[in-house]
N, C-alpha and C. Protein backbone atom coordinates (compact mmCIF):
# COMPACT_ATOMS: atom_id res chain seq x y z
N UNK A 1 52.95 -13.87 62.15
CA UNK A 1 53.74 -14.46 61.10
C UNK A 1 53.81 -13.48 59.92
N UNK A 2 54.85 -13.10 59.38
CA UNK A 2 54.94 -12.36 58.55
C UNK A 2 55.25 -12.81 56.95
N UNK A 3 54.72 -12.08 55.95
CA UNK A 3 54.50 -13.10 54.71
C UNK A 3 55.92 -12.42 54.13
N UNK A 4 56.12 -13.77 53.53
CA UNK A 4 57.19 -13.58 52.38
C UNK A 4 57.10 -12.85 50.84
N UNK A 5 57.99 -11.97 50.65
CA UNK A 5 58.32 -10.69 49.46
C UNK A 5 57.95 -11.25 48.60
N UNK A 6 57.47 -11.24 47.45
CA UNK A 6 57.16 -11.85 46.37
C UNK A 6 58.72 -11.61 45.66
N UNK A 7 58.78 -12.84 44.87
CA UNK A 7 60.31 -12.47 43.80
C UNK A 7 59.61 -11.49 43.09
N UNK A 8 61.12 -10.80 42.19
CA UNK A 8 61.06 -10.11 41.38
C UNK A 8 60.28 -10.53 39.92
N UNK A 9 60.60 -11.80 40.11
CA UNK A 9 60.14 -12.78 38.49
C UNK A 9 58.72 -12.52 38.47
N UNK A 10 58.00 -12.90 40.54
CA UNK A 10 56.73 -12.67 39.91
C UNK A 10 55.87 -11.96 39.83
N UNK A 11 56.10 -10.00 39.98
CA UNK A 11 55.55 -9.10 39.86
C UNK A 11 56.12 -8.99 38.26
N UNK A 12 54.64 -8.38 37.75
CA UNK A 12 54.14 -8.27 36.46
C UNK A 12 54.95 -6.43 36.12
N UNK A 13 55.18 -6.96 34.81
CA UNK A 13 55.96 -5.52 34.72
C UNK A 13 55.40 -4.72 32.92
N UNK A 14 55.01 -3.63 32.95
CA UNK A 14 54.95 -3.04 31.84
C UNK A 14 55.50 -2.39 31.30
N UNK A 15 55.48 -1.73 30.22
CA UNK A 15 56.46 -0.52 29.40
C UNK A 15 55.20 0.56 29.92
N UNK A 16 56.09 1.85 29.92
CA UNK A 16 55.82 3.43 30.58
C UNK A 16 56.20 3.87 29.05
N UNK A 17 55.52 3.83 28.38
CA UNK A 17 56.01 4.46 26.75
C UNK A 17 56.13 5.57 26.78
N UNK A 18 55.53 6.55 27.51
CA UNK A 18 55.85 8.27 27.63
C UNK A 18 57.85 8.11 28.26
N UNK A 19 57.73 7.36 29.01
CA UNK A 19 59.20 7.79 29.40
C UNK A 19 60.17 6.94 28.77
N UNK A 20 59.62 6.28 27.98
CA UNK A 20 60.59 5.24 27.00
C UNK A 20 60.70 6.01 25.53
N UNK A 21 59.89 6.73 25.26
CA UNK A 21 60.12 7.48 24.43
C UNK A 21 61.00 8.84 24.28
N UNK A 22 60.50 9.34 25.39
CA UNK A 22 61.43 10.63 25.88
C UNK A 22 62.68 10.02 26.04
N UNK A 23 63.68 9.01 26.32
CA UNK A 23 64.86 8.40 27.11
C UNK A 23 65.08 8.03 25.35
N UNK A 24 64.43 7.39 24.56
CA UNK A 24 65.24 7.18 23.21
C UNK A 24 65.13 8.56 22.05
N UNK A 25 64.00 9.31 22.28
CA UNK A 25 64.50 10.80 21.61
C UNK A 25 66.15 11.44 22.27
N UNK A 26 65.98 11.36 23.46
CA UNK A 26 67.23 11.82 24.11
C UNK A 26 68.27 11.25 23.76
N UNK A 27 68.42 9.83 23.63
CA UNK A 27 69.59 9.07 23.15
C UNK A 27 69.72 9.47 21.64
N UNK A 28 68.65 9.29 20.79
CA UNK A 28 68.83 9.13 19.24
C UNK A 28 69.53 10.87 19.17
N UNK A 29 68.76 11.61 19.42
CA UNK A 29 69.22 13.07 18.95
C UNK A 29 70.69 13.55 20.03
N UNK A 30 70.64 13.28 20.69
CA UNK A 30 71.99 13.25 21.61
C UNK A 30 73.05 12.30 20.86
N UNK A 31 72.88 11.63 19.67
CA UNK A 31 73.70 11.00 19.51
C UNK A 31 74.10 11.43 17.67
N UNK A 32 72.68 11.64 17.43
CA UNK A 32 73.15 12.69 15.76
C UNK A 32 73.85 14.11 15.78
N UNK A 33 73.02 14.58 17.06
CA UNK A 33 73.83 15.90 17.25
C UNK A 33 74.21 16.16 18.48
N UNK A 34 75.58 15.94 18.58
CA UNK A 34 75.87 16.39 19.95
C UNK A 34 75.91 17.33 20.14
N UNK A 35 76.03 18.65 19.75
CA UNK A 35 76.29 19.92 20.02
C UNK A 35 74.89 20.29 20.53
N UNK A 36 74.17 19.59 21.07
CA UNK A 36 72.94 20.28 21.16
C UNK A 36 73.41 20.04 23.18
N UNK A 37 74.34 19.43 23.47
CA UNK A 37 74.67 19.37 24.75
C UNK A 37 75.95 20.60 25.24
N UNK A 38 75.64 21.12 24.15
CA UNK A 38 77.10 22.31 24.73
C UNK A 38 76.26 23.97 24.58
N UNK A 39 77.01 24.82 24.80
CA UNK A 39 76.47 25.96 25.28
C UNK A 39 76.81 27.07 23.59
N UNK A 40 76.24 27.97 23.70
CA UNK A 40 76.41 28.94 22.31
C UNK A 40 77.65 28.85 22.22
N UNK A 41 78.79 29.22 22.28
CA UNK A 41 80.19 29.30 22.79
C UNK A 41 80.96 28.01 21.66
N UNK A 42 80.01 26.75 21.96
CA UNK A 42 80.63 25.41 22.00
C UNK A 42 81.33 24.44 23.20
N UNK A 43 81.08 25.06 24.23
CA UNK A 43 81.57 24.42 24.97
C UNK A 43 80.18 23.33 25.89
N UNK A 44 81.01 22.88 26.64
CA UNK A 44 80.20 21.77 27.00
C UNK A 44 79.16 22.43 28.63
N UNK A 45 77.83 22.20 28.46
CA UNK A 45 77.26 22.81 29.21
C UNK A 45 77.16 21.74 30.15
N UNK A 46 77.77 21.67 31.00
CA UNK A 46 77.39 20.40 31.89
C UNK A 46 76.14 20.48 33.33
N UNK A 47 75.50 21.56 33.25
CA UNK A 47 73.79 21.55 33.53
C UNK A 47 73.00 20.95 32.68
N UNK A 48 73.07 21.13 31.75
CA UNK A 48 72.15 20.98 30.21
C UNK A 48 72.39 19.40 30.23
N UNK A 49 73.87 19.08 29.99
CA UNK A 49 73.54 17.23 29.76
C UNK A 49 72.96 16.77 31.12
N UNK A 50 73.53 17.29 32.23
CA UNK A 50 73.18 16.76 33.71
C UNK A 50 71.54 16.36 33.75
N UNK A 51 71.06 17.22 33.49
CA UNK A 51 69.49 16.95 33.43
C UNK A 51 69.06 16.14 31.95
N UNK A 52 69.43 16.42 30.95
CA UNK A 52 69.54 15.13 29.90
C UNK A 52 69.24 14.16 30.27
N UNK A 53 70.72 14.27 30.69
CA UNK A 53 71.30 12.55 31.10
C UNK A 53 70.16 11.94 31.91
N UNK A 54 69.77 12.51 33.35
CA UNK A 54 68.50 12.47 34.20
C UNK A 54 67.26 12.05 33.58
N UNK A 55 66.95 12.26 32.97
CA UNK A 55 65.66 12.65 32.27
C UNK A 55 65.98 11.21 31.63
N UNK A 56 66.78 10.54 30.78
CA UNK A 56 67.39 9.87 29.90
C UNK A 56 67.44 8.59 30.82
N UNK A 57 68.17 8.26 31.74
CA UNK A 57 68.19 7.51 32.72
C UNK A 57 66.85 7.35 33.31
N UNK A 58 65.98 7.85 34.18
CA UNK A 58 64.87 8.23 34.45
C UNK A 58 63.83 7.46 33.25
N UNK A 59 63.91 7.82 32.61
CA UNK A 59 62.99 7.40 31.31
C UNK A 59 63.59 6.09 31.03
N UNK A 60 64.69 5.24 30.40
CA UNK A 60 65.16 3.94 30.51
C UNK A 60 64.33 3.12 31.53
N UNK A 61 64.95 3.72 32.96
CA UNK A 61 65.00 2.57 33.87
C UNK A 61 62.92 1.96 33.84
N UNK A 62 62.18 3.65 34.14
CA UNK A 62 60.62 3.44 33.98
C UNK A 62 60.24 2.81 32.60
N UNK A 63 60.83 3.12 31.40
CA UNK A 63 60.44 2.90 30.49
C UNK A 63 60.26 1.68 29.48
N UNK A 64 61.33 0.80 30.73
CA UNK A 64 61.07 -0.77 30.00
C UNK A 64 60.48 -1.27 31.47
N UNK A 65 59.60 -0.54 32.73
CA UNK A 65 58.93 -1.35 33.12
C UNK A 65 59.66 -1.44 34.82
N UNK A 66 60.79 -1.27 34.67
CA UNK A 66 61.18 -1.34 36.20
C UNK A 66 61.08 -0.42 37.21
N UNK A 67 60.95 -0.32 38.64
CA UNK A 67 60.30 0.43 39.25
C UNK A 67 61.34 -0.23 40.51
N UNK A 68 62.15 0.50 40.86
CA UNK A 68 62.86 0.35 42.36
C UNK A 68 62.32 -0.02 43.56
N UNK A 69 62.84 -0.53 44.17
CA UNK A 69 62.13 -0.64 45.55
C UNK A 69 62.46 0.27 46.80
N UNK A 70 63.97 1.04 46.93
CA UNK A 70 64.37 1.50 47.63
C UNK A 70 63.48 3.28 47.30
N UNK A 71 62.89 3.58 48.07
CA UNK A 71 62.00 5.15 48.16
C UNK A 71 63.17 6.02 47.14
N UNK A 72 64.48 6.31 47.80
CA UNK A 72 65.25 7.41 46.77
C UNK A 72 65.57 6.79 45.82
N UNK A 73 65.95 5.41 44.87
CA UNK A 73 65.75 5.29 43.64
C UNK A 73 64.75 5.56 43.02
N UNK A 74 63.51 4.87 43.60
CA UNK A 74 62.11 4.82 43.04
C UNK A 74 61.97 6.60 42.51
N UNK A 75 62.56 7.48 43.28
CA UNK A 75 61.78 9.05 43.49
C UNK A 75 63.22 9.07 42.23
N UNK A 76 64.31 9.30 42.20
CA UNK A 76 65.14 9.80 41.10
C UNK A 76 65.01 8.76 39.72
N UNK A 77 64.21 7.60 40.02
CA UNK A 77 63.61 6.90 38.59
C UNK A 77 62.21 6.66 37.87
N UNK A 78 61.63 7.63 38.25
CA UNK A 78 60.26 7.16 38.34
C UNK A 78 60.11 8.21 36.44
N UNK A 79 58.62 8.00 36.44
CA UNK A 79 58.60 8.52 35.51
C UNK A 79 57.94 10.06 35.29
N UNK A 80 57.86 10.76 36.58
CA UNK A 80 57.58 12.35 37.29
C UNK A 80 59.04 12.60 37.09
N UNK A 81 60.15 12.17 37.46
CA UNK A 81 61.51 12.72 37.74
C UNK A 81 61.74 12.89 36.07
N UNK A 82 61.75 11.88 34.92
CA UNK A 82 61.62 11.71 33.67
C UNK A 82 61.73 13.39 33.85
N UNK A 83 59.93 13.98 33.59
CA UNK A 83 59.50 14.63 33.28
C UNK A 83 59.88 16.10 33.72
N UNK A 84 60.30 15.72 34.89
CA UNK A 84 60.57 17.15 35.99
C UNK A 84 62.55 17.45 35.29
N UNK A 85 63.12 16.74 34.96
CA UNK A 85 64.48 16.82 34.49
C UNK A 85 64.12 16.92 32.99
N UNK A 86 63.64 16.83 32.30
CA UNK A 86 62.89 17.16 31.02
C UNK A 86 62.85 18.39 30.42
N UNK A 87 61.80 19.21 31.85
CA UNK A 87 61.54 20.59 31.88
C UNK A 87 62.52 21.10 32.45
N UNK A 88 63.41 20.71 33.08
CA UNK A 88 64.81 21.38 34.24
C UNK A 88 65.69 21.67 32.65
N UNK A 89 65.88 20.86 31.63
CA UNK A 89 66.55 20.69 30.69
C UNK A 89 66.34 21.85 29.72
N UNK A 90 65.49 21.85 29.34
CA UNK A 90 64.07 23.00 28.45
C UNK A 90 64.54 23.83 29.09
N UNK A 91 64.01 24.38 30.41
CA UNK A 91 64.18 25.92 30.73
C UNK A 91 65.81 26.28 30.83
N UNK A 92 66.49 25.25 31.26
CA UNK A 92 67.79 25.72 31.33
C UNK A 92 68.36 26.37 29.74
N UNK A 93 68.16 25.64 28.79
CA UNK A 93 68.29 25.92 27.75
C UNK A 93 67.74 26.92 26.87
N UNK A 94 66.26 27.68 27.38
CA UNK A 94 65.68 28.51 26.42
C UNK A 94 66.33 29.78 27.74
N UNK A 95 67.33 29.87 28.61
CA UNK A 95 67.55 31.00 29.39
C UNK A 95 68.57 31.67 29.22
N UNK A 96 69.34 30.95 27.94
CA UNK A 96 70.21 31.78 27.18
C UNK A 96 70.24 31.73 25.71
């Protein structure tokens, strides 16, 4: 006999404040200064937001507590991916 899934309602859920924090620095300053998403030039670096955005998303979804069930959400939302698109972001940016 196989047991039944628990609902969603009744697994207990916390805040991940490292990646809730990183996901609203990213929003707040992504949103005073946008130019910090474009390249020396001015143009729009679309590596640089790509991993942002990642990192940003990533940090949201962990950061108020939710945690996927499907293996490749869980792995592109967790709060390692946060971190790993974070640093993808950083180095892309200090390489020019």
């Amino acid at each position: 006999m196989t047991q039944p899934m628990p609902s969603a309602a009744s697994q207990p859920t916390s805040l991940h404040l490292p990646s809730l924090l990183v996901a609203m620095a990213i929003m707040l300053v992504g949103s005073i200064y946008p130019m910090l998403f474009s390249d020396a030039q001015g143009h729009a670096d679309h590596t640089l937001a790509m991993a942002l955005f990642w990192a940003m998303s990533a940090g949201l979804v962990r950061g108020v507590g939710f945690i996927p069930r499907a293996p490749v959400w869980k792995m592109l939302f967790s709060g390692w991916s946060c971190a790993l698109a974070l640093t993808i972001a950083v180095l892309w940016r200090w390489s020019y």
